[in-house]
Protein backbone atom coordinates (compact mmCIF):
# COMPACT_ATOMS: atom_id res chain seq x y z
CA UNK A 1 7.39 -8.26 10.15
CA UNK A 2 8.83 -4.94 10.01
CA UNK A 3 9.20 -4.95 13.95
CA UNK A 4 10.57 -8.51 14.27
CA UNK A 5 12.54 -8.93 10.95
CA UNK A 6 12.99 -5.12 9.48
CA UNK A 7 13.26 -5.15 5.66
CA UNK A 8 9.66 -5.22 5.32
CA UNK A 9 9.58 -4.72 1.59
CA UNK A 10 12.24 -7.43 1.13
CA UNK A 11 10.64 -10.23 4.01
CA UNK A 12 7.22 -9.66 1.72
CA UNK A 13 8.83 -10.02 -1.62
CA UNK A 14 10.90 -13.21 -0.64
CA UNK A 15 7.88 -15.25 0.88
CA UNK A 16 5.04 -14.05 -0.83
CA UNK A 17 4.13 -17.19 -2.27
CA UNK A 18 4.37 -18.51 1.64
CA UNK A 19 2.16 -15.79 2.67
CA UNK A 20 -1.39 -16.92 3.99
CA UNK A 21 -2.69 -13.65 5.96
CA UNK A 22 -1.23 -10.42 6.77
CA UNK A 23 -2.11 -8.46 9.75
CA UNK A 24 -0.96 -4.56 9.45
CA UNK A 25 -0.49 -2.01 12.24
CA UNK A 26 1.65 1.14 11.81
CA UNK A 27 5.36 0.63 13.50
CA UNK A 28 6.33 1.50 16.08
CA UNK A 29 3.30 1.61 19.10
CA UNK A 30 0.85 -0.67 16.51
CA UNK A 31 -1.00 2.39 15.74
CA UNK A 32 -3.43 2.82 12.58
CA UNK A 33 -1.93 2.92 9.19
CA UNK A 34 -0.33 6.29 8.61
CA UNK A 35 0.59 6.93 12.06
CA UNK A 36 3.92 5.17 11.90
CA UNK A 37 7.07 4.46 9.95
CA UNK A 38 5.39 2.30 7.24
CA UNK A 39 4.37 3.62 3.81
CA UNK A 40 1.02 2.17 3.73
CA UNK A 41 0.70 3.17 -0.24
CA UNK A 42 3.64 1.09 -1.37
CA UNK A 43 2.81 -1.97 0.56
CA UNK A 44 -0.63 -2.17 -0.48
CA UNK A 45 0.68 -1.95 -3.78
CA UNK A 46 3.27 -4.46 -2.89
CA UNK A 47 0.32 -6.11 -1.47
CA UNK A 48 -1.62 -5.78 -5.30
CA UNK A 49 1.30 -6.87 -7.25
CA UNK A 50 2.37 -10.21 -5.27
CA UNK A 51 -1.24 -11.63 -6.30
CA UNK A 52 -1.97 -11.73 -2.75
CA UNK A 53 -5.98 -12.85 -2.34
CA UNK A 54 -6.21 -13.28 1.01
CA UNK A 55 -7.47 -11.19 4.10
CA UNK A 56 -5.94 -8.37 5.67
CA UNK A 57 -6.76 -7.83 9.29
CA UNK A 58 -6.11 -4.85 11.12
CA UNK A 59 -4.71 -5.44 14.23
CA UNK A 60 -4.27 -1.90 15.54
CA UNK A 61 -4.92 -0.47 18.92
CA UNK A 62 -6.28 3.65 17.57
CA UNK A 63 -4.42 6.45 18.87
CA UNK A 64 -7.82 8.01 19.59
CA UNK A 65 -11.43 6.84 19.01
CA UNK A 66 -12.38 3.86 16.81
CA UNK A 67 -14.10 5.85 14.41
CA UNK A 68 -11.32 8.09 13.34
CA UNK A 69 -8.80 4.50 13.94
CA UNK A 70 -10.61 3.87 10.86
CA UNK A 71 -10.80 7.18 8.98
CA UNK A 72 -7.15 5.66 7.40
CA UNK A 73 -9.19 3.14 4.73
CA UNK A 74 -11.55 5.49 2.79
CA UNK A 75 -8.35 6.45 0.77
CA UNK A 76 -7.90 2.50 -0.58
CA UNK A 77 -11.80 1.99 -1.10
């Protein structure tokens, strides 16, 4: 969204009852969360607040190896 529409915050909020899955990579160069533009913390709490239940798939290409691609998620567990 934030790539294609901007206003990421404000696309979310507006169709968040429309919303079926999210995929997240960082903006710009689809990096890992926290790598990019995006604050990762507010949208997952975004994320929390909207009643969202669904799946979130990372769809992220890792700026180095896979295993420190997903070093990022031990700070939502």
């Amino acid at each position: 969204m934030q790539r294609m529409e901007g206003e990421l915050t404000q696309t979310m909020t507006t169709w968040a009852n429309k919303i079926g899955h999210l995929q997240i990579a960082d903006n710009p160069r689809r990096g890992e969360p926290g790598t990019g533009e995006i604050n990762y913390d507010f949208i997952f709490k975004l994320i929390d607040k909207s009643g969202y239940d669904g799946w979130v798939g990372c769809e992220y290409k890792p700026l180095t190896t896979t295993e420190a691609g997903l070093s990022w998620i031990n700070q939502y567990r």
